[in-house]
Each structure stands twice: as structure tokens, then as C-alpha cells.
PDB file of N, CA and C in Angstrom:
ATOM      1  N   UNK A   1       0.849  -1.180   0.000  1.00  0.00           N
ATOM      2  CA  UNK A   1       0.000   0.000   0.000  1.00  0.00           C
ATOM      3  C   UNK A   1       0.891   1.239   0.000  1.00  0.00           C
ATOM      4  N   UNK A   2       0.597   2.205  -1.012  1.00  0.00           N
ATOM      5  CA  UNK A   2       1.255   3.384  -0.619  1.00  0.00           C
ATOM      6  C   UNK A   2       0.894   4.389   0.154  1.00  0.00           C
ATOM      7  N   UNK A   3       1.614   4.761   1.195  1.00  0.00           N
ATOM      8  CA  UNK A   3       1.399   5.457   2.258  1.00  0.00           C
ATOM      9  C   UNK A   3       0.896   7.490   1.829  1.00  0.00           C
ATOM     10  N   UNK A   4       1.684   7.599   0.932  1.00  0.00           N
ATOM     11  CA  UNK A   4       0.918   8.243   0.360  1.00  0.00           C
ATOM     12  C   UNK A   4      -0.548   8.839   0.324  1.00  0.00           C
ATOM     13  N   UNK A   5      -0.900   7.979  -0.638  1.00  0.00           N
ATOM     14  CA  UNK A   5      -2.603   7.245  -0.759  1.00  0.00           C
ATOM     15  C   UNK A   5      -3.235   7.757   0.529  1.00  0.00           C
ATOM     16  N   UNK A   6      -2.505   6.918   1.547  1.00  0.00           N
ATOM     17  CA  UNK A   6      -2.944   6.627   3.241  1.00  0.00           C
ATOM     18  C   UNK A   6      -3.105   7.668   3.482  1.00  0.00           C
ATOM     19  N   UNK A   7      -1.713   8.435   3.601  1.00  0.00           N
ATOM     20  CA  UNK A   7      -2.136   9.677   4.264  1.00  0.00           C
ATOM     21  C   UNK A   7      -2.643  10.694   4.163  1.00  0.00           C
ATOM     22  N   UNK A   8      -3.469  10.563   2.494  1.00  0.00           N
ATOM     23  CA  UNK A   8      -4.507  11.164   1.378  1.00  0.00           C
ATOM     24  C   UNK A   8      -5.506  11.129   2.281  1.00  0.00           C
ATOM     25  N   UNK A   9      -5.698   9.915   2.738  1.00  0.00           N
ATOM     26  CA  UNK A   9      -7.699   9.283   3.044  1.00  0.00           C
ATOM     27  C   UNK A   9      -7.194   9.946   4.705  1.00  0.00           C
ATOM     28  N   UNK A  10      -6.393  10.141   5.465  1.00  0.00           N
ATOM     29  CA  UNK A  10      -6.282  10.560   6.837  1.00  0.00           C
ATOM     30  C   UNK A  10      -6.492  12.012   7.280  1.00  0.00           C
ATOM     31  N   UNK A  11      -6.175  12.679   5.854  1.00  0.00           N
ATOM     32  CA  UNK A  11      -6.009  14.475   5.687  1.00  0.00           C
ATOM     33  C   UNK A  11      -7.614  14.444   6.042  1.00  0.00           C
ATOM     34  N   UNK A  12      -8.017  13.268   4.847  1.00  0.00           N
ATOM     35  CA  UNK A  12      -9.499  13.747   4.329  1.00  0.00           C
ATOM     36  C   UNK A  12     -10.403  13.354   5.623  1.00  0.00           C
ATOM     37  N   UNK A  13     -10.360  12.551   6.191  1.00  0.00           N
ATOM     38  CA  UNK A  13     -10.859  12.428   7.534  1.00  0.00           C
ATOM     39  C   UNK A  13     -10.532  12.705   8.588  1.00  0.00           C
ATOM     40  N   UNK A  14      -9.679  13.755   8.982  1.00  0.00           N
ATOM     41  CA  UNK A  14      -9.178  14.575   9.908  1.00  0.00           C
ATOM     42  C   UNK A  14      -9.967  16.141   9.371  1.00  0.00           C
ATOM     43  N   UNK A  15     -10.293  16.555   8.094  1.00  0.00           N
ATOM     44  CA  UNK A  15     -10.504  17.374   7.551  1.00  0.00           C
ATOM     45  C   UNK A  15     -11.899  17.535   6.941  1.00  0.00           C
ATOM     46  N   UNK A  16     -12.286  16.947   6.741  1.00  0.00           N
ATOM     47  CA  UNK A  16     -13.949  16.423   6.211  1.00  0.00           C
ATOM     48  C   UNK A  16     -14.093  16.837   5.182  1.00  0.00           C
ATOM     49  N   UNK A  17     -13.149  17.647   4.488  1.00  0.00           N
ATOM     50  CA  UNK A  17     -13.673  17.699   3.043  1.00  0.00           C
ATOM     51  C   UNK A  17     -12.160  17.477   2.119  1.00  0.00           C
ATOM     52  N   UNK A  18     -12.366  17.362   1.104  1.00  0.00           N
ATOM     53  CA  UNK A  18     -11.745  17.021   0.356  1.00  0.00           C
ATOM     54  C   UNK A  18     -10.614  18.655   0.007  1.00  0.00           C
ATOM     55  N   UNK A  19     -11.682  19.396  -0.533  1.00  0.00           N
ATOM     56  CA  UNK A  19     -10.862  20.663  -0.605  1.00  0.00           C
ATOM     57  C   UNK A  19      -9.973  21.152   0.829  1.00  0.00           C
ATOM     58  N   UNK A  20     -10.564  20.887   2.534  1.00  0.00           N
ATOM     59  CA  UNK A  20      -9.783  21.277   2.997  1.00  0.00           C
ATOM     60  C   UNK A  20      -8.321  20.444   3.621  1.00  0.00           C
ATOM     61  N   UNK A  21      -8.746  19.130   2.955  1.00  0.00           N
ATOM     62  CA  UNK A  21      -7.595  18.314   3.176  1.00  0.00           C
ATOM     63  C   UNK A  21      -6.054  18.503   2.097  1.00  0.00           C
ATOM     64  N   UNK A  22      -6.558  18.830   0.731  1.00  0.00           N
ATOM     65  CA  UNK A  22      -5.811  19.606  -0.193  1.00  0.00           C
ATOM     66  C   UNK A  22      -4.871  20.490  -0.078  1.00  0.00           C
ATOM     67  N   UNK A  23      -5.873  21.376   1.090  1.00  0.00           N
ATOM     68  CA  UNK A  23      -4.956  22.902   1.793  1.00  0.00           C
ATOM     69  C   UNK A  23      -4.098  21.882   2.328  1.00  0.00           C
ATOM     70  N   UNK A  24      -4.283  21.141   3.542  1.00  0.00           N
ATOM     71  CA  UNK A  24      -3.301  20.580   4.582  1.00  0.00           C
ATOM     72  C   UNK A  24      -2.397  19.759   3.645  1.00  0.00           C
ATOM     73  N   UNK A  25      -2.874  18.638   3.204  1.00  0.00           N
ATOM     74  CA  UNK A  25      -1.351  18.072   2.618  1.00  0.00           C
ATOM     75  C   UNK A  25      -0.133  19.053   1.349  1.00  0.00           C
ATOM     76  N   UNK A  26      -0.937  20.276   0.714  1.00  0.00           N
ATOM     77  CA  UNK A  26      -0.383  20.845   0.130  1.00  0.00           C
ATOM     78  C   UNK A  26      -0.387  20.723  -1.416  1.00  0.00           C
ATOM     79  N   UNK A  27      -1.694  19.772  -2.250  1.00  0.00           N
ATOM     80  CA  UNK A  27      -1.982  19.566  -3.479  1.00  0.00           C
ATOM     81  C   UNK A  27      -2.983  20.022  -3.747  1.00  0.00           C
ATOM     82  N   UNK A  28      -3.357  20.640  -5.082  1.00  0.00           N
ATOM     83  CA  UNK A  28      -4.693  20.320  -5.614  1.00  0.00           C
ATOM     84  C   UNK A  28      -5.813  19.068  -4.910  1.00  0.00           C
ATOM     85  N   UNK A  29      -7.367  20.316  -5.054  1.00  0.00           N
ATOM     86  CA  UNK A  29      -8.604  19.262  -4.857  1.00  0.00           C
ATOM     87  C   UNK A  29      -8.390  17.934  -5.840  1.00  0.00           C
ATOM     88  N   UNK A  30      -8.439  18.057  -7.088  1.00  0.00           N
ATOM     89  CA  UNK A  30      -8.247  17.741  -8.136  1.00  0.00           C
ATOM     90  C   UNK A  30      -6.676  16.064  -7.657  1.00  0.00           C
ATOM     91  N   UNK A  31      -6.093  16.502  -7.569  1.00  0.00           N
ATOM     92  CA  UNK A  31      -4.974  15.779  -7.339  1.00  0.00           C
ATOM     93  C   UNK A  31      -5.194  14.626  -6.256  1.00  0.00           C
ATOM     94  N   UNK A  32      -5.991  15.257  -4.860  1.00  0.00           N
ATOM     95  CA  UNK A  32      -6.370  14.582  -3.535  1.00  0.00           C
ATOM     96  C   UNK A  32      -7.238  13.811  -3.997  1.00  0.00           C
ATOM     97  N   UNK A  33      -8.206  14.396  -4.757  1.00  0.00           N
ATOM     98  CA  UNK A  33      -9.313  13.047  -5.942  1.00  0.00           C
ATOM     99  C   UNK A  33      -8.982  12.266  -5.997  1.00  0.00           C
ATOM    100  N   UNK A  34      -7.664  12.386  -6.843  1.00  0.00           N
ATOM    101  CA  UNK A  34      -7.344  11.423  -7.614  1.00  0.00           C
ATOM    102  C   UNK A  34      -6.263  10.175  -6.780  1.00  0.00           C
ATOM    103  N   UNK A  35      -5.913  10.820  -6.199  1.00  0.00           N
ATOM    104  CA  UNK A  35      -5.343   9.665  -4.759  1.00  0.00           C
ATOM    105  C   UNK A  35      -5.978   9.475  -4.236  1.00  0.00           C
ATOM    106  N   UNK A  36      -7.660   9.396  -3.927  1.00  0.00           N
ATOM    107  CA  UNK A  36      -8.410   8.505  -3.094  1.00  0.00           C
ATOM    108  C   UNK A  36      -8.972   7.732  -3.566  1.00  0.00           C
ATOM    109  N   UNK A  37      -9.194   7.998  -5.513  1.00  0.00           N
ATOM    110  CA  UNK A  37      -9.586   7.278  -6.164  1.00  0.00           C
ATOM    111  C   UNK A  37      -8.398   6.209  -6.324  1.00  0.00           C
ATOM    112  N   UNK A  38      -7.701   6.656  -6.374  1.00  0.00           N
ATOM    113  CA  UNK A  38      -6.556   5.553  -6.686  1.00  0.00           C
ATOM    114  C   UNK A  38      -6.104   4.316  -5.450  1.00  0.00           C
ATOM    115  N   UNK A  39      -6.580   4.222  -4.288  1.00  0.00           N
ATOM    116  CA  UNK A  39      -6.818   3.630  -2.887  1.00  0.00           C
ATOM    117  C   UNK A  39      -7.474   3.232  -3.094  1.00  0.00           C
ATOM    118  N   UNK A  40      -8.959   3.528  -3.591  1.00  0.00           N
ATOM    119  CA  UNK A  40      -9.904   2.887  -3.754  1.00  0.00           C
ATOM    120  C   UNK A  40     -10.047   1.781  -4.507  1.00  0.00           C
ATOM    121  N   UNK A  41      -9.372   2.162  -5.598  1.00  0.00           N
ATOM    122  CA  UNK A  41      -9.205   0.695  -6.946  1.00  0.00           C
ATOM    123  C   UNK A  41      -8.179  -0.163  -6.077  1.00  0.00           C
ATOM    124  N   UNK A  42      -7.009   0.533  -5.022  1.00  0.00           N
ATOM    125  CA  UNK A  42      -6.726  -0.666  -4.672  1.00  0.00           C
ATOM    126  C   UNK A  42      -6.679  -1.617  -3.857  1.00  0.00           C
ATOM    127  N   UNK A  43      -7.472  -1.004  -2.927  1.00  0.00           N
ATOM    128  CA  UNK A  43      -8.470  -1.544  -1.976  1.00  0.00           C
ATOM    129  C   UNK A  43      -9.596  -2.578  -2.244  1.00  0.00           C
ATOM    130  N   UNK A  44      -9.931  -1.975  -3.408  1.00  0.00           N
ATOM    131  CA  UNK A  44     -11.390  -2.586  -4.100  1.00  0.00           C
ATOM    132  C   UNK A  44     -12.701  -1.883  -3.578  1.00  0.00           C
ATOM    133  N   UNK A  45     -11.976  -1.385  -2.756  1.00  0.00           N
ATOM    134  CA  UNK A  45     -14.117  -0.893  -2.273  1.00  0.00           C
ATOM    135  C   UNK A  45     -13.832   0.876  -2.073  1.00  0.00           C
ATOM    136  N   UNK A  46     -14.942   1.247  -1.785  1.00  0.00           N
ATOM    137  CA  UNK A  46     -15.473   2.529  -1.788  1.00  0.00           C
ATOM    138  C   UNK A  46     -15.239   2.794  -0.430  1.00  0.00           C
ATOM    139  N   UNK A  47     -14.365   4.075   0.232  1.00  0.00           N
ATOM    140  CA  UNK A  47     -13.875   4.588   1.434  1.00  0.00           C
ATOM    141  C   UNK A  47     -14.564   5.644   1.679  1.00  0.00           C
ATOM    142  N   UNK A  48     -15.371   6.374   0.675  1.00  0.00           N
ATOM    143  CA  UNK A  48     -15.530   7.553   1.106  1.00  0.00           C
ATOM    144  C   UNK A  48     -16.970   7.530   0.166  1.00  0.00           C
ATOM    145  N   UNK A  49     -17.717   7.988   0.727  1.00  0.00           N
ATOM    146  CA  UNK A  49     -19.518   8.646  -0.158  1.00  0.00           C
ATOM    147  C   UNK A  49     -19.194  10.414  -0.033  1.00  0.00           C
ATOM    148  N   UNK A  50     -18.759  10.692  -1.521  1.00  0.00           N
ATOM    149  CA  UNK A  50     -18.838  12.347  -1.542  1.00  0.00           C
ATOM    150  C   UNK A  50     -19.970  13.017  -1.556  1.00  0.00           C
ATOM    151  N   UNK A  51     -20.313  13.984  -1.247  1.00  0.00           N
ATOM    152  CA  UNK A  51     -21.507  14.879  -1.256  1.00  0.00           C
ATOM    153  C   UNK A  51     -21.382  16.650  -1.414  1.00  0.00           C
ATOM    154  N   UNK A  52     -22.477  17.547  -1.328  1.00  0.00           N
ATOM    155  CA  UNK A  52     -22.298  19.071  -1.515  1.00  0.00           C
ATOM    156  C   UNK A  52     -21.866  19.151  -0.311  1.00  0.00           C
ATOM    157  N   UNK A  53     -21.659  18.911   0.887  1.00  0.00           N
ATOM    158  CA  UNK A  53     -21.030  20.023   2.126  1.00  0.00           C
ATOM    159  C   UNK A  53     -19.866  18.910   2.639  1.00  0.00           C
ATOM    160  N   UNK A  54     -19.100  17.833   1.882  1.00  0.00           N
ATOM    161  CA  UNK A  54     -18.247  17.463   2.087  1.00  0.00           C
ATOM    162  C   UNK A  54     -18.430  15.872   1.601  1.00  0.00           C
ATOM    163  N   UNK A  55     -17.486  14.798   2.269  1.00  0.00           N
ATOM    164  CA  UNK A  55     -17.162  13.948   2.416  1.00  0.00           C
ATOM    165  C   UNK A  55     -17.821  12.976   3.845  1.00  0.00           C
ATOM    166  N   UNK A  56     -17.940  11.798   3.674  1.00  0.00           N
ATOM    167  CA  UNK A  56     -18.636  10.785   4.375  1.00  0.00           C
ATOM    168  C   UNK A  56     -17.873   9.451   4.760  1.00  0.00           C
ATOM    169  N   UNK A  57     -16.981   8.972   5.424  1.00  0.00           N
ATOM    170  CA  UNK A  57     -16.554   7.531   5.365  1.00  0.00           C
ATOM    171  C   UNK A  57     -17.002   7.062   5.546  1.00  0.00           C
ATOM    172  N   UNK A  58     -17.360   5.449   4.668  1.00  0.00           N
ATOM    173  CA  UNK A  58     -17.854   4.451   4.680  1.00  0.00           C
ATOM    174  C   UNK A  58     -17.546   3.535   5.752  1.00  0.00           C
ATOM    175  N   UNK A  59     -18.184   2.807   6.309  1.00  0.00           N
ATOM    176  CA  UNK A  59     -17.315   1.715   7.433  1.00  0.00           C
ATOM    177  C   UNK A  59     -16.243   0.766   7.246  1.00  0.00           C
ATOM    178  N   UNK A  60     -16.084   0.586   5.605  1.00  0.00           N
ATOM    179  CA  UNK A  60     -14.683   0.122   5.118  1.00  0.00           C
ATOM    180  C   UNK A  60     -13.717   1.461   5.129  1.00  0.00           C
ATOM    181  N   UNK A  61     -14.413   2.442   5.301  1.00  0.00           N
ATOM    182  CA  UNK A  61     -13.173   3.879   4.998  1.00  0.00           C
ATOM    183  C   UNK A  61     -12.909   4.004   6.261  1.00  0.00           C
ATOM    184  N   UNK A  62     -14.182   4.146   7.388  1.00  0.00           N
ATOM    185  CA  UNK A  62     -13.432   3.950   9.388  1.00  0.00           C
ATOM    186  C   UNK A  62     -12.803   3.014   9.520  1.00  0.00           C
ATOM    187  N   UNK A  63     -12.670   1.739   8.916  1.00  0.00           N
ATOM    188  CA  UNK A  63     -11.950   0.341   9.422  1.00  0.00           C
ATOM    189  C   UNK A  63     -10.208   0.804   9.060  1.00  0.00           C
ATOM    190  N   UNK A  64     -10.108   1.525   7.466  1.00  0.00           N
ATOM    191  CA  UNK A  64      -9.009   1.897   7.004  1.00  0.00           C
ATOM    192  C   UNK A  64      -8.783   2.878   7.871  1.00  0.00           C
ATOM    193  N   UNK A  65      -9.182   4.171   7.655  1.00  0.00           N
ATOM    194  CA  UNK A  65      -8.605   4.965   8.534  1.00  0.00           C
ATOM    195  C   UNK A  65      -8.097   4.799   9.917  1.00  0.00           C
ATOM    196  N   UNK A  66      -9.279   3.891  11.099  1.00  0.00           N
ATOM    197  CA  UNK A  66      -8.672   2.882  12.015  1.00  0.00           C
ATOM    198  C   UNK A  66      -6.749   2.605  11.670  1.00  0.00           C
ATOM    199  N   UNK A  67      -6.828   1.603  11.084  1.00  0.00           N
ATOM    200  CA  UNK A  67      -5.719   0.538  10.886  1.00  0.00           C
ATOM    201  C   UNK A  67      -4.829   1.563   9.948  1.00  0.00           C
ATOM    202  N   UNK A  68      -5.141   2.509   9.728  1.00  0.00           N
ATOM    203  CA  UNK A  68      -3.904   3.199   8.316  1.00  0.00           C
ATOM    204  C   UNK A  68      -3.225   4.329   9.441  1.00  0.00           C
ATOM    205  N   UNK A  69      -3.615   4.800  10.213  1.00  0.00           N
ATOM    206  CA  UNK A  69      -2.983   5.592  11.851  1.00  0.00           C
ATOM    207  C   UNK A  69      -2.336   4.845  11.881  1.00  0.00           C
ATOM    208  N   UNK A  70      -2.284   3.663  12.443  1.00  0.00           N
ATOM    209  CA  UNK A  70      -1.414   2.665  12.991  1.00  0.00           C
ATOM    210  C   UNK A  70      -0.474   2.606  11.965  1.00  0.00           C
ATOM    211  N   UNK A  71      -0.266   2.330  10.841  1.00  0.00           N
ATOM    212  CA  UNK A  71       0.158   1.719   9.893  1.00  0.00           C
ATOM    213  C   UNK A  71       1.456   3.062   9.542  1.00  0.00           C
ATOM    214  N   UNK A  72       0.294   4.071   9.335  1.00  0.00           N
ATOM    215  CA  UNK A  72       1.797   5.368   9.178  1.00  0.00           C
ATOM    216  C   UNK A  72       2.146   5.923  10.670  1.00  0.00           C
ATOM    217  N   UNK A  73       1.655   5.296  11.942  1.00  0.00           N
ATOM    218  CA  UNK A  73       3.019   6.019  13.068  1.00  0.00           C
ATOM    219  C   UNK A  73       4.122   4.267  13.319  1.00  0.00           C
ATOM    220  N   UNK A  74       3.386   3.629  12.975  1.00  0.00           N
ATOM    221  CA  UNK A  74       4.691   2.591  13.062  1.00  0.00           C
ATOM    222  C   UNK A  74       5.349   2.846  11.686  1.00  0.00           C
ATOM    223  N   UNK A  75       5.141   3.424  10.394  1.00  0.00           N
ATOM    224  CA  UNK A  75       6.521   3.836   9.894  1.00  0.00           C
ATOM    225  C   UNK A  75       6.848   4.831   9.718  1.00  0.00           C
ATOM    226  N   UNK A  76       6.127   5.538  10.769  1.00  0.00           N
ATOM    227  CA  UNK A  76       7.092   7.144  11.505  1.00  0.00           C
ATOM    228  C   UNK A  76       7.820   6.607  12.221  1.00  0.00           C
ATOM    229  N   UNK A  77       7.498   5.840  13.106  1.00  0.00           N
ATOM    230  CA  UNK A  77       8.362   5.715  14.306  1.00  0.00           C
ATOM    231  C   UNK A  77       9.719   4.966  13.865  1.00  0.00           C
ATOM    232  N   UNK A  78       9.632   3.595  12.845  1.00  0.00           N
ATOM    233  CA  UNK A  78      10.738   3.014  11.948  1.00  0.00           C
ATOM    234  C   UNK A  78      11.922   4.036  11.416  1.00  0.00           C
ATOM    235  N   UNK A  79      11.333   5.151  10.826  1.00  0.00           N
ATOM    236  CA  UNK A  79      11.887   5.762  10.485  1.00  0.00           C
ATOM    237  C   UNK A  79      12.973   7.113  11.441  1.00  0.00           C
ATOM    238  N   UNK A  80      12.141   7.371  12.608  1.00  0.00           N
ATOM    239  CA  UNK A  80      12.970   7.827  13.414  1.00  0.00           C
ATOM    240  C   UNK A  80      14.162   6.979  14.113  1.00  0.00           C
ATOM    241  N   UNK A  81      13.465   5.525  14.137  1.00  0.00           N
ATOM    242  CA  UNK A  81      14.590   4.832  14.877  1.00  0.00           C
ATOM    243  C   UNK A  81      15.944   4.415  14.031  1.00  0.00           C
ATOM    244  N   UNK A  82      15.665   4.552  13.058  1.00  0.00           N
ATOM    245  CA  UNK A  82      17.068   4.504  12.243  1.00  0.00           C
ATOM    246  C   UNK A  82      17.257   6.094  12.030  1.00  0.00           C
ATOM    247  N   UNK A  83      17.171   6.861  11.859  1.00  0.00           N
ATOM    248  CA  UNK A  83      17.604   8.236  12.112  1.00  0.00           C
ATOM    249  C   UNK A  83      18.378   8.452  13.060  1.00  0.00           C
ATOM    250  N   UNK A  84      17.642   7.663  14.387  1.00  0.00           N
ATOM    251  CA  UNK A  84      18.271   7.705  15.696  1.00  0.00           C
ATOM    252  C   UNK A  84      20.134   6.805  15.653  1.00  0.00           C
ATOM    253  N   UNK A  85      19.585   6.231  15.111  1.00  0.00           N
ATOM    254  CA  UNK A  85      20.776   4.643  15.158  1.00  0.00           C
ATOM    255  C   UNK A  85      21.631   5.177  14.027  1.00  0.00           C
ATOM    256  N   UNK A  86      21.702   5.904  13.012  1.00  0.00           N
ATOM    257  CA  UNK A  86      22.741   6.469  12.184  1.00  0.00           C
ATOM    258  C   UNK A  86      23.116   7.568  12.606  1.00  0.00           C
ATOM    259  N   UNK A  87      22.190   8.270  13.270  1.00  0.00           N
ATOM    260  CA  UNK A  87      22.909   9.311  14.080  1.00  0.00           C
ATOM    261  C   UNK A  87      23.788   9.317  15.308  1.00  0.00           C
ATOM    262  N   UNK A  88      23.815   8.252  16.342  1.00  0.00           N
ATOM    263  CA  UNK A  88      24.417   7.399  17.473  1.00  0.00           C
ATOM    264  C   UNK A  88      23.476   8.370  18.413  1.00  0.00           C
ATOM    265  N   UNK A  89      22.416   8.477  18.204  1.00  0.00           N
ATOM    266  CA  UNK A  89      22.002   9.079  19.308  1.00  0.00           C
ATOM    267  C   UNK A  89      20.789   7.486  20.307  1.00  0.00           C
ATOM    268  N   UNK A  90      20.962   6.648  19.110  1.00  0.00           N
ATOM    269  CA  UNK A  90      20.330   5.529  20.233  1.00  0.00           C
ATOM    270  C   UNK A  90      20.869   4.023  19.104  1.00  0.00           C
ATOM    271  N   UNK A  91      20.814   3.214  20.161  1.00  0.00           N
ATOM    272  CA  UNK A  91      21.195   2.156  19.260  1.00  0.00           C
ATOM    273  C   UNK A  91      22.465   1.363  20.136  1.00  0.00           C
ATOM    274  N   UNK A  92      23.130   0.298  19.705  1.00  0.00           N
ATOM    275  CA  UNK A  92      24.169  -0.304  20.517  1.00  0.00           C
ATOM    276  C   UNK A  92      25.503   0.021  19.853  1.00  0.00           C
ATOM    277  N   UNK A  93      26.560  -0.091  20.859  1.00  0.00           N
ATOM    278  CA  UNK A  93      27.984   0.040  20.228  1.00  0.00           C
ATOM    279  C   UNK A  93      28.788  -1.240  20.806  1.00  0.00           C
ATOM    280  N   UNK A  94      29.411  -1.830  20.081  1.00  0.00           N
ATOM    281  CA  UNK A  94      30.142  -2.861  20.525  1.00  0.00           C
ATOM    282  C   UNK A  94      31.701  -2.094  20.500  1.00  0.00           C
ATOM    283  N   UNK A  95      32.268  -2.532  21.553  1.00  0.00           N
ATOM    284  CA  UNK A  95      33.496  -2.291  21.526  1.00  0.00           C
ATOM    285  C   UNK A  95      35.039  -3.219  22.131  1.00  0.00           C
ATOM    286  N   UNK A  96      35.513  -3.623  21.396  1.00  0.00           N
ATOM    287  CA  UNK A  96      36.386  -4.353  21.925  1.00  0.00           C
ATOM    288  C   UNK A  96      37.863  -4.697  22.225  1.00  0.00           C
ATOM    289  N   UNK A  97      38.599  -5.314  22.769  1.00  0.00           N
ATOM    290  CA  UNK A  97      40.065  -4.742  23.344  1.00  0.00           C
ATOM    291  C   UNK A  97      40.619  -5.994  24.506  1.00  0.00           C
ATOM    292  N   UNK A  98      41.825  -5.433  25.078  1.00  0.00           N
ATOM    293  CA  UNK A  98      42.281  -6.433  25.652  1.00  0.00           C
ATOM    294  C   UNK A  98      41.481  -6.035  26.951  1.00  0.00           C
ATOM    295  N   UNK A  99      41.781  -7.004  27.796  1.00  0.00           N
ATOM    296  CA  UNK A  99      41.353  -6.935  29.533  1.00  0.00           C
ATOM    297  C   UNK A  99      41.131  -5.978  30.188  1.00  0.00           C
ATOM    298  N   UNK A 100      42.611  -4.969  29.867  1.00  0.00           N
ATOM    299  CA  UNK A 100      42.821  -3.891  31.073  1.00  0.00           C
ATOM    300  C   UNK A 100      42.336  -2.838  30.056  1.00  0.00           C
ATOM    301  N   UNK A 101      42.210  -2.617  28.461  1.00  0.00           N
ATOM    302  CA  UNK A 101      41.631  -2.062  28.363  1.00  0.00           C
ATOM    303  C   UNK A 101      39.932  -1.602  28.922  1.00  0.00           C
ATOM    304  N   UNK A 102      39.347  -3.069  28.095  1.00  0.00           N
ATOM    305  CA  UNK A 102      37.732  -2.809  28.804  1.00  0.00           C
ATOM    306  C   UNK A 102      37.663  -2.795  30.323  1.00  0.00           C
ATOM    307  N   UNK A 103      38.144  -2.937  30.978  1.00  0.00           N
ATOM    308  CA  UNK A 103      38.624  -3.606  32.016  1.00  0.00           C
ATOM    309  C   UNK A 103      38.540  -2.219  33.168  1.00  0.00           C
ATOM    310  N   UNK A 104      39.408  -1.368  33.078  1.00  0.00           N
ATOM    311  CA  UNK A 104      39.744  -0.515  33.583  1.00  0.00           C
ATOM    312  C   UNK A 104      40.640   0.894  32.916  1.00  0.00           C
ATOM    313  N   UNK A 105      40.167   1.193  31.354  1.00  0.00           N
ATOM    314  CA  UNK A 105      40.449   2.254  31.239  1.00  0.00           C
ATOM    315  C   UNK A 105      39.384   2.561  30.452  1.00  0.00           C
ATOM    316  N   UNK A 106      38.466   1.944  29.626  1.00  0.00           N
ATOM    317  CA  UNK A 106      37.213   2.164  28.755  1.00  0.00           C
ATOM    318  C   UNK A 106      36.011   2.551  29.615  1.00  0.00           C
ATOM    319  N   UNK A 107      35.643   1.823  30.863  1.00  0.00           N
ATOM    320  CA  UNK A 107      34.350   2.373  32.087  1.00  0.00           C
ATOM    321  C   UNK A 107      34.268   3.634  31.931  1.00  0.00           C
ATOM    322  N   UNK A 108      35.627   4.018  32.816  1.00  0.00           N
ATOM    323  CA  UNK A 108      35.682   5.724  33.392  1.00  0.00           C
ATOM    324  C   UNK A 108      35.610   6.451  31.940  1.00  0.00           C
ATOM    325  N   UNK A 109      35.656   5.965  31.240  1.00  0.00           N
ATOM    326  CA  UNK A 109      35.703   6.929  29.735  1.00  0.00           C
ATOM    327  C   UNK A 109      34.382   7.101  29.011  1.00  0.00           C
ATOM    328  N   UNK A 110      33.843   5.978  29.473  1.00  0.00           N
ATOM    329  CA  UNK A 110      32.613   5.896  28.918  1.00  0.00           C
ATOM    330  C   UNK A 110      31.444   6.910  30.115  1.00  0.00           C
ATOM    331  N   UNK A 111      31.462   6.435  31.645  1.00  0.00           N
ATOM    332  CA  UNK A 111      31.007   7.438  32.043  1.00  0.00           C
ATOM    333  C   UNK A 111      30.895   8.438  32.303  1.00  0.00           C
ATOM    334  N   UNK A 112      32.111   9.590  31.608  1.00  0.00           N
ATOM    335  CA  UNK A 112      32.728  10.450  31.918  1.00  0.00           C
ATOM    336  C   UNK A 112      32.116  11.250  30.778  1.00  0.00           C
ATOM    337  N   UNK A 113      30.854  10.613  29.577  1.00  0.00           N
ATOM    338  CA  UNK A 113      30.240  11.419  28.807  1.00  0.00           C
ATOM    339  C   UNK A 113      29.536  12.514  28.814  1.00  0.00           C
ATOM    340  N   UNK A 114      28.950  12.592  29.860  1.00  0.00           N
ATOM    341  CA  UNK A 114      27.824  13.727  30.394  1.00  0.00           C
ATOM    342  C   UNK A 114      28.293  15.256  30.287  1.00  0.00           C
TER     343      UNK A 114
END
């Protein structure tokens, strides 16, 4: 699934209409259309019933929207954690050496980061 797409149908139901979900993600009405239509074919079913004072989700479009939150903060969060781990700000370090190195000159060096 492209997340994309996802976070097309999340604007639009955080936003209730189509035009003001457009403003928020930063595309054309026209464009946001066309990425919900395009979810839709690949989904297979109908997420959304449009109308004159907005947009409607279907209970296959609450089940998605449900499960598509989940879906884009676990690969927000994926994505911070390797951000984190290439940056060394989290993640493991192996380090290795003779005895008296790890031993008694690597500790005090290591706690001495702060």
C-alpha cells in the first residue's frame, strides 16, 4: 500500500472535506481526488460517499482509517529509529580490546560522557 494514498484518506478524515484536506497536505482538490480514487481501486471498495457540504466515510473507509494511523506512526516511528541509530544518538555500540583495556580504562571513559 502506498502510504501516500494513506495519508490522502487521513487528511481527508481529519478534515472532512476534500478541498480542505488539499490545503493541509499541500496539493490540488483535483490531485487529492485522484489519490483517493486511486486507494480505492486498490483496496477494491469505496472509502468515502462524496456529497455538496463534504465527504462521508464508509465503514470500510473507518476500518481503514482505524488501521492506516497505525500503519503510518509505526513507519514514523521506523523511520525515526534509524535516524536515531545512524545518528548514534540511540542504538548499541560494541566495543572491543584487551582486559585492562575494557577492564579498567574504557568504564571511566565511557562514564565520563555527560
Amino acid at each position: 500500500m502506498d502510504l501516500v494514498l494513506l495519508r490522502s484518506l487521513l487528511a481527508v478524515s481529519d478534515a472532512g472535506t476534500i478541498t480542505d484536506a488539499a490545503d493541509r497536505v499541500g496539493v490540488s482538490q483535483s490531485a487529492l481526488s485522484r489519490r483517493l480514487q486511486q486507494l480505492e481501486r486498490d483496496l477494491g471498495a469505496e472509502l468515502l460517499v462524496r456529497g455538496r457540504h463534504g465527504v462521508e466515510l464508509t465503514e470500510l473507509g473507518r476500518q481503514t482509517v482505524d488501521q492506516g494511523r497505525g500503519i503510518v506512526a509505526r513507519y514514523d516511528r521506523l523511520r525515526q529509529d534509524i535516524s536515531e541509530s545512524l545518528e548514534l544518538e540511540r542504538g548499541a555500540i560494541r566495543v572491543g580490546g584487551g582486559a585492562t583495556v575494557t577492564s579498567y580504562l574504557l568504564p571511566p571513559r565511557i562514564a565520563d560522557t555527560s
